[in-house]
PDB file of N, CA and C in Angstrom:
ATOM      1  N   UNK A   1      74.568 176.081 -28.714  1.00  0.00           N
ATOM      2  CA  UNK A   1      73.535 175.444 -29.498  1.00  0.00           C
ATOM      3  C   UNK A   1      73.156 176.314 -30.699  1.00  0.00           C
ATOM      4  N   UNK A   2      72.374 177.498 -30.608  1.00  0.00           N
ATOM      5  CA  UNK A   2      72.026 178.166 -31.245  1.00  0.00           C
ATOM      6  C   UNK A   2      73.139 179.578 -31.569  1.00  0.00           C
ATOM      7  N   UNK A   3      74.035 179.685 -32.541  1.00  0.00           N
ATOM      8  CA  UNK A   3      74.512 181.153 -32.512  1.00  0.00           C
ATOM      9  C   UNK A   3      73.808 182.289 -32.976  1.00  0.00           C
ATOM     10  N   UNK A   4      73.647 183.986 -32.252  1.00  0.00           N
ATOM     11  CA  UNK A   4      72.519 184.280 -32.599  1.00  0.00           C
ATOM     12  C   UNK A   4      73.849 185.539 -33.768  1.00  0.00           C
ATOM     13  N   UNK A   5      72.641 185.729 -34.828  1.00  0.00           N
ATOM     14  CA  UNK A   5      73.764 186.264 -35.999  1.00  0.00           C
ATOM     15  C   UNK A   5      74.050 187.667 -35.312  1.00  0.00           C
ATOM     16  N   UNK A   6      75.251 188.328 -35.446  1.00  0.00           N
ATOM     17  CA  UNK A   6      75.460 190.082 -35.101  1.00  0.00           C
ATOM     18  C   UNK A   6      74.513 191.372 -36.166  1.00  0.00           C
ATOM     19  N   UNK A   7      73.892 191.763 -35.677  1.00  0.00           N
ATOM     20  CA  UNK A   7      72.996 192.792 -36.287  1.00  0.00           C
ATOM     21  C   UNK A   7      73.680 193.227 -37.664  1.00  0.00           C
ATOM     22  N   UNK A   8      73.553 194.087 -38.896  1.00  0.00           N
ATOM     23  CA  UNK A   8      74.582 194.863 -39.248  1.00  0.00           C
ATOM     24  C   UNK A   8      74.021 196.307 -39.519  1.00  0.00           C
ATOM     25  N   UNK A   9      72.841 196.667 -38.610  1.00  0.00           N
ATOM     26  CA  UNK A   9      72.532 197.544 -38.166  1.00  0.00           C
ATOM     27  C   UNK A   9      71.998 197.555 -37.046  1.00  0.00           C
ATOM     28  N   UNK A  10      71.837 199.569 -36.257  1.00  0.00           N
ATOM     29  CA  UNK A  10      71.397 199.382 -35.215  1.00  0.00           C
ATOM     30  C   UNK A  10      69.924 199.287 -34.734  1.00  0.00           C
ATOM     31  N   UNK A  11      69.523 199.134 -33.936  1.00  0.00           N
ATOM     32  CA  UNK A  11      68.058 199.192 -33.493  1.00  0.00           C
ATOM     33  C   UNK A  11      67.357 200.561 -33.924  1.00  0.00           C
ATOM     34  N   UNK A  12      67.549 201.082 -33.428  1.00  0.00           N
ATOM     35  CA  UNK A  12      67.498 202.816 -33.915  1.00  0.00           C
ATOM     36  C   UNK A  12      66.837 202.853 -34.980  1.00  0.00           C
ATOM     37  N   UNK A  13      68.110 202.258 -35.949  1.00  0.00           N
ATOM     38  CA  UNK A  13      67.989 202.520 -37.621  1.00  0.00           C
ATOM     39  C   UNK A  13      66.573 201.918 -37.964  1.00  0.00           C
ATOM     40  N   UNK A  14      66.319 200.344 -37.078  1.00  0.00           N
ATOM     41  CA  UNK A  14      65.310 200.102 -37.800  1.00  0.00           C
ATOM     42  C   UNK A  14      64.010 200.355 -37.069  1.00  0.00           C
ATOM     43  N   UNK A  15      63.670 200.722 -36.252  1.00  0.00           N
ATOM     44  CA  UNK A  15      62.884 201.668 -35.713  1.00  0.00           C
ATOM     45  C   UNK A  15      62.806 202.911 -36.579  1.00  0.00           C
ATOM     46  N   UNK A  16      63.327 203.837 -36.997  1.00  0.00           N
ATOM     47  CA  UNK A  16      63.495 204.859 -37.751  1.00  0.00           C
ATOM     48  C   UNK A  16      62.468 204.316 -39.064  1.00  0.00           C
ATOM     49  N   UNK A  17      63.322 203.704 -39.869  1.00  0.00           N
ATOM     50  CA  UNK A  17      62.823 202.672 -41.063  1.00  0.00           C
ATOM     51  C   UNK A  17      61.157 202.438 -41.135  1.00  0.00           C
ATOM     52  N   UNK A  18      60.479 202.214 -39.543  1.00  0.00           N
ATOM     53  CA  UNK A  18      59.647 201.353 -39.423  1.00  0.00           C
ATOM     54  C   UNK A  18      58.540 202.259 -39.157  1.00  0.00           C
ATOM     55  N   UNK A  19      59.350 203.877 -38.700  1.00  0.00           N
ATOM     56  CA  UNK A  19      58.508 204.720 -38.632  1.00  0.00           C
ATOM     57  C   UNK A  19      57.960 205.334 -39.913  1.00  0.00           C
ATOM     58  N   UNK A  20      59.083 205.579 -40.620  1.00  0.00           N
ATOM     59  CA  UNK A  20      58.842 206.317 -41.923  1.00  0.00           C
ATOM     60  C   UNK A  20      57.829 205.284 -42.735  1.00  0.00           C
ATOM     61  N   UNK A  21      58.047 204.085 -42.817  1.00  0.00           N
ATOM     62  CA  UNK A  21      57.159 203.276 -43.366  1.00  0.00           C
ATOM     63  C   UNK A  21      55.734 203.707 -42.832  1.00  0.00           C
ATOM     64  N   UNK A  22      55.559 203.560 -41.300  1.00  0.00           N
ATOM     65  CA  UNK A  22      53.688 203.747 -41.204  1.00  0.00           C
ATOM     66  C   UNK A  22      53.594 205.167 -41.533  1.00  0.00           C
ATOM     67  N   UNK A  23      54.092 206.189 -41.923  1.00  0.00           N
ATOM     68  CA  UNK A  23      53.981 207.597 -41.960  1.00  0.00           C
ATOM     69  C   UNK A  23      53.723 207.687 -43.386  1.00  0.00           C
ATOM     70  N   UNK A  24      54.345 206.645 -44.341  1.00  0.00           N
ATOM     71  CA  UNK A  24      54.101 206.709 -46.177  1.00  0.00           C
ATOM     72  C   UNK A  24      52.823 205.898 -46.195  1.00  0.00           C
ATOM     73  N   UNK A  25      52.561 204.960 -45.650  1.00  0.00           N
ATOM     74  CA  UNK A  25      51.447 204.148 -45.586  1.00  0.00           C
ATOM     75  C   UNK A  25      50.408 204.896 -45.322  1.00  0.00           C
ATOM     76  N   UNK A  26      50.302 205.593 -43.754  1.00  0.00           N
ATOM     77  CA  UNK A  26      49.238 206.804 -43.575  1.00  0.00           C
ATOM     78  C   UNK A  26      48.744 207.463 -44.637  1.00  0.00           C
ATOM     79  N   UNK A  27      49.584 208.174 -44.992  1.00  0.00           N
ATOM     80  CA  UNK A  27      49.587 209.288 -46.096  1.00  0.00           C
ATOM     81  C   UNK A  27      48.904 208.604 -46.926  1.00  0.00           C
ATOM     82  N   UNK A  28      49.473 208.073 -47.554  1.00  0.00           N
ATOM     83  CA  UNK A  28      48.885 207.075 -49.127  1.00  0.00           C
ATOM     84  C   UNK A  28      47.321 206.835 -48.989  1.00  0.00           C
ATOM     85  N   UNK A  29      47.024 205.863 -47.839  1.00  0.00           N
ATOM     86  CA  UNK A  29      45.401 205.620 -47.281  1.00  0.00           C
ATOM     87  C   UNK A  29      44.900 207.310 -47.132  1.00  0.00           C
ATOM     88  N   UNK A  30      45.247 208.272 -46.989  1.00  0.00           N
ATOM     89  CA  UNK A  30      44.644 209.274 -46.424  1.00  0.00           C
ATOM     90  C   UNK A  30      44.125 209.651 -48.121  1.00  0.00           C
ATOM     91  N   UNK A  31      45.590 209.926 -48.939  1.00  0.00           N
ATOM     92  CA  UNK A  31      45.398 210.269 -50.208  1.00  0.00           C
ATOM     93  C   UNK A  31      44.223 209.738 -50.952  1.00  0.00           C
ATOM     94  N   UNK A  32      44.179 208.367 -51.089  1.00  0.00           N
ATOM     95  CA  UNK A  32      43.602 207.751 -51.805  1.00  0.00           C
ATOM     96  C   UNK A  32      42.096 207.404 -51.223  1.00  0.00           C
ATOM     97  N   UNK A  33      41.381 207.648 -49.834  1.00  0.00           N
ATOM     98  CA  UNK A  33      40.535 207.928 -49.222  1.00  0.00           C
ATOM     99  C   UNK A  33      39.564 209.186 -49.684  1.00  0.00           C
ATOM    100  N   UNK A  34      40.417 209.941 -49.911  1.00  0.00           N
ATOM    101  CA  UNK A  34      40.178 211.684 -50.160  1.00  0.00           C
ATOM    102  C   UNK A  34      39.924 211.612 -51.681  1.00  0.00           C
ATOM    103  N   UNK A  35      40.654 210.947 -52.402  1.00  0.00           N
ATOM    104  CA  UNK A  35      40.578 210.759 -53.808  1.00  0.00           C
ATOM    105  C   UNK A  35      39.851 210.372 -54.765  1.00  0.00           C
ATOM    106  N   UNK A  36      39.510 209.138 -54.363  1.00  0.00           N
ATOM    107  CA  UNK A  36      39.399 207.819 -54.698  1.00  0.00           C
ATOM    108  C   UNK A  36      37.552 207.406 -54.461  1.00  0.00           C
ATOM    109  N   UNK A  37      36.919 207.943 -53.947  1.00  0.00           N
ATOM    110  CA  UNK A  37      35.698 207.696 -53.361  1.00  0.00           C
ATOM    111  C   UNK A  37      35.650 206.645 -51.966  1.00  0.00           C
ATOM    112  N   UNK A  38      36.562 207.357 -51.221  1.00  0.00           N
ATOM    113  CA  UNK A  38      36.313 206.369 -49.720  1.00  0.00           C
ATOM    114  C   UNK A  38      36.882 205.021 -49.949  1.00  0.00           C
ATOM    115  N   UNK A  39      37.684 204.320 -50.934  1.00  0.00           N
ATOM    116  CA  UNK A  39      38.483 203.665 -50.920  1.00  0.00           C
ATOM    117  C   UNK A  39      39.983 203.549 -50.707  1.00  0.00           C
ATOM    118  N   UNK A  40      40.857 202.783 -49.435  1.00  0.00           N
ATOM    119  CA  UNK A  40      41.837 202.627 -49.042  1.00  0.00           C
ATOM    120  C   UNK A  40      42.834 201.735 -50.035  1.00  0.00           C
ATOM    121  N   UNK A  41      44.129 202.372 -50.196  1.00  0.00           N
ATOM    122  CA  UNK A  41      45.054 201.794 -50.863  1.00  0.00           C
ATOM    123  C   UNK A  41      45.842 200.759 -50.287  1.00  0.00           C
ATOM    124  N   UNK A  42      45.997 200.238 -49.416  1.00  0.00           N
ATOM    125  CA  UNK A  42      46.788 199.149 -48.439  1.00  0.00           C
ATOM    126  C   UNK A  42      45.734 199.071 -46.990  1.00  0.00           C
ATOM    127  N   UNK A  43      45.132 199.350 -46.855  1.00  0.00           N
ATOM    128  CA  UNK A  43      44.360 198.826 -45.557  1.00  0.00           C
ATOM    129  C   UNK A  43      42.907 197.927 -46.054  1.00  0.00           C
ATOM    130  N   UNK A  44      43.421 196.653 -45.784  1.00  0.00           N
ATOM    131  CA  UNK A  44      42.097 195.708 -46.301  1.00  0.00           C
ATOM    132  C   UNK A  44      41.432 195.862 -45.310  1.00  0.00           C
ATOM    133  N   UNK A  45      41.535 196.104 -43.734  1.00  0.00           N
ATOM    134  CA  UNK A  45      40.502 196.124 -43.088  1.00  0.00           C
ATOM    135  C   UNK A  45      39.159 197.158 -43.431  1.00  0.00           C
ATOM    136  N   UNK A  46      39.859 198.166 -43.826  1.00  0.00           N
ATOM    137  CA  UNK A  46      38.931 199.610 -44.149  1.00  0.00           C
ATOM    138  C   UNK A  46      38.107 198.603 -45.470  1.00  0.00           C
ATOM    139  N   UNK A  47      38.352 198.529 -46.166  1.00  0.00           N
ATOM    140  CA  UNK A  47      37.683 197.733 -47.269  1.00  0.00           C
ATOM    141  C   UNK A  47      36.838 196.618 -46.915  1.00  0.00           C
ATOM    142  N   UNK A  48      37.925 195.761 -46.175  1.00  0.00           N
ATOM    143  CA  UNK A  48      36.568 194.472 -45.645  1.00  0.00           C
ATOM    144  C   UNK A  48      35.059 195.151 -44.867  1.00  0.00           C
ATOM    145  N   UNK A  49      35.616 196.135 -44.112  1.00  0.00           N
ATOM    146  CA  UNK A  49      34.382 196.646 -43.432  1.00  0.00           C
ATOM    147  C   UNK A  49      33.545 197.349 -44.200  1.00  0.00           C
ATOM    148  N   UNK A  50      33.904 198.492 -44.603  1.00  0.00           N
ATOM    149  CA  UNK A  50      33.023 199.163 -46.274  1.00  0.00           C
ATOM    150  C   UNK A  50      32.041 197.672 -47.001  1.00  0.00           C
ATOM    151  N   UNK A  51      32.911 196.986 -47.429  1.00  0.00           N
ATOM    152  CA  UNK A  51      32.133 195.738 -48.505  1.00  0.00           C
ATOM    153  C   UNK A  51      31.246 195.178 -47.571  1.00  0.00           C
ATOM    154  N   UNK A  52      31.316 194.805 -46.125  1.00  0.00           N
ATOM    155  CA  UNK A  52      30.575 194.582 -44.900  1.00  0.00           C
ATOM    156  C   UNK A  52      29.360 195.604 -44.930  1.00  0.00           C
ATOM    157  N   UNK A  53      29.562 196.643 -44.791  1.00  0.00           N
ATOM    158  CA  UNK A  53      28.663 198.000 -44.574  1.00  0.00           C
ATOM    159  C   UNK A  53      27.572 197.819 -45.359  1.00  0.00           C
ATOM    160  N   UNK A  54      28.474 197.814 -46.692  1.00  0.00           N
ATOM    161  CA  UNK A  54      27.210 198.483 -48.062  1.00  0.00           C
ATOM    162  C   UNK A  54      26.506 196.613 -48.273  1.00  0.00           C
ATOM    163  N   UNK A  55      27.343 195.616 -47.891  1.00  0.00           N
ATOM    164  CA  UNK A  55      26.298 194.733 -48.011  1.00  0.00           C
ATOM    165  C   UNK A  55      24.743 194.204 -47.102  1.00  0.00           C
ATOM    166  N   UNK A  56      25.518 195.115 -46.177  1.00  0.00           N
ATOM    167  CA  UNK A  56      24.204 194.622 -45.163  1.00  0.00           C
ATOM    168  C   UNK A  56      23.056 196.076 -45.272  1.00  0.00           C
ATOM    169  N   UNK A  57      23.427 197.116 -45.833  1.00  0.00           N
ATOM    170  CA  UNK A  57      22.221 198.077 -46.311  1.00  0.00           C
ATOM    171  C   UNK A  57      21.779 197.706 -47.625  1.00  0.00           C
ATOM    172  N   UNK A  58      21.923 196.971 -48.244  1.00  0.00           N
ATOM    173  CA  UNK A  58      21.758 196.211 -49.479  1.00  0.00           C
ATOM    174  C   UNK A  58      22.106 197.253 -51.065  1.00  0.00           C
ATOM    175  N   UNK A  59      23.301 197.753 -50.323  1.00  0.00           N
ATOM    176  CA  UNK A  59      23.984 198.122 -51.788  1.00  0.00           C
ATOM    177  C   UNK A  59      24.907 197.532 -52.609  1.00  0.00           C
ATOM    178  N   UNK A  60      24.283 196.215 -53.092  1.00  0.00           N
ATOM    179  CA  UNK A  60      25.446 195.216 -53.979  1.00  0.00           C
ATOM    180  C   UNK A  60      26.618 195.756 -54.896  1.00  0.00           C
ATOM    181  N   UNK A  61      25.856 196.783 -55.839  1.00  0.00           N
ATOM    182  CA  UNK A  61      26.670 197.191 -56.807  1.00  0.00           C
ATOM    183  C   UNK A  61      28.035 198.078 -56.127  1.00  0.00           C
ATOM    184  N   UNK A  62      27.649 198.534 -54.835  1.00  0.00           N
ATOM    185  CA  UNK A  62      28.625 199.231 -54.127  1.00  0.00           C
ATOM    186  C   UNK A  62      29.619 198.944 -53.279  1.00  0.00           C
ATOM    187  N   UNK A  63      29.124 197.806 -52.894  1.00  0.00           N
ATOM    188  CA  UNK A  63      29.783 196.816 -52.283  1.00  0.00           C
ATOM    189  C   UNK A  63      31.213 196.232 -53.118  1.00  0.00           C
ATOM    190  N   UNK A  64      30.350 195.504 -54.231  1.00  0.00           N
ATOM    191  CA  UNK A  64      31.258 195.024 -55.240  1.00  0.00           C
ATOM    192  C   UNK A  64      32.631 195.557 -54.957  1.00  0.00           C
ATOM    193  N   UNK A  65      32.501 196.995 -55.579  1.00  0.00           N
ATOM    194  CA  UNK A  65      33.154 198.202 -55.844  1.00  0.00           C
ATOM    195  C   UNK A  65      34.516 197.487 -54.572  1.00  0.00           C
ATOM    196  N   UNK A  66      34.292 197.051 -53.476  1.00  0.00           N
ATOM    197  CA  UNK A  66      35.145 197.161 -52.542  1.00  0.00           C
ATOM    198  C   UNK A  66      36.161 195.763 -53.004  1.00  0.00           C
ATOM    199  N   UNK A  67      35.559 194.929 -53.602  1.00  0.00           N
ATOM    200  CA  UNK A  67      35.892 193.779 -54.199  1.00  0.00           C
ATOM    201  C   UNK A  67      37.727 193.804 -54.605  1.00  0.00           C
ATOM    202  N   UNK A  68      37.389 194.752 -55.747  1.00  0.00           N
ATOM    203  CA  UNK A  68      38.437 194.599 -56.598  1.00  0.00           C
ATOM    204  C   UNK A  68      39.728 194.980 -55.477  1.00  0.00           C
ATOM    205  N   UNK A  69      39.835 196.089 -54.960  1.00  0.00           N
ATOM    206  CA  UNK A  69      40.801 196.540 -53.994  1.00  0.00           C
ATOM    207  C   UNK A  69      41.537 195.333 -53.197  1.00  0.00           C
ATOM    208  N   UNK A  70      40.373 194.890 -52.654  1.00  0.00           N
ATOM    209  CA  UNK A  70      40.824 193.662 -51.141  1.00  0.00           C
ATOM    210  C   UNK A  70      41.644 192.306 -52.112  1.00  0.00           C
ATOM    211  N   UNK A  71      41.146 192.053 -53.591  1.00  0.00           N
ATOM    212  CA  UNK A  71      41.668 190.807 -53.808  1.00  0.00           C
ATOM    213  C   UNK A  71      43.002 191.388 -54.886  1.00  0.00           C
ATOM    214  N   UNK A  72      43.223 192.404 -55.094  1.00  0.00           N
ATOM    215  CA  UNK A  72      44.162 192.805 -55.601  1.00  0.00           C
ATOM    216  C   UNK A  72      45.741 192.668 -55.298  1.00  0.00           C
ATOM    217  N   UNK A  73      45.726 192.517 -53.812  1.00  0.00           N
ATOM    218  CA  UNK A  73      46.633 192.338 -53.088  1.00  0.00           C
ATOM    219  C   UNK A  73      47.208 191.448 -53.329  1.00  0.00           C
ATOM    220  N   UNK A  74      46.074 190.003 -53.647  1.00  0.00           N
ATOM    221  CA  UNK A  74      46.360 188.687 -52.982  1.00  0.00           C
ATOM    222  C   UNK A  74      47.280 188.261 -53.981  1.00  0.00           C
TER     223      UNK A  74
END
């Protein structure tokens, strides 16, 4: 019914691949955390929650701030 296609790599490889990826990703959020004023470069959750945070202590203008990051993506 279904033929399933032959890999043309191994599992390994992309495991490997998949590691180095969350390890550049880490880094980057760490960098740009440290950098940046507490803003994350690829993690919208860190951002949704920040823009969450500063809106419910009623810091609008700071909040904002989290704005641009999260819809940048989209």
């Amino acid at each position: 019914m279904f033929k399933m296609k032959k890999r043309s790599y191994r599992v390994f490889e992309g495991l490997r691949v998949a590691t180095l990826v969350s390890y550049i990703g880490g880094f980057i959020d760490a960098y740009t955390y440290n950098t940046q004023d507490g803003r994350f470069a690829s993690i919208q959750t860190g951002n949704l929650l920040y823009l969450v945070i500063h809106l419910v202590e009623g810091h609008i203008a700071r909040a904002f701030s989290y704005v641009i990051p999260i819809f940048s993506l989209f």
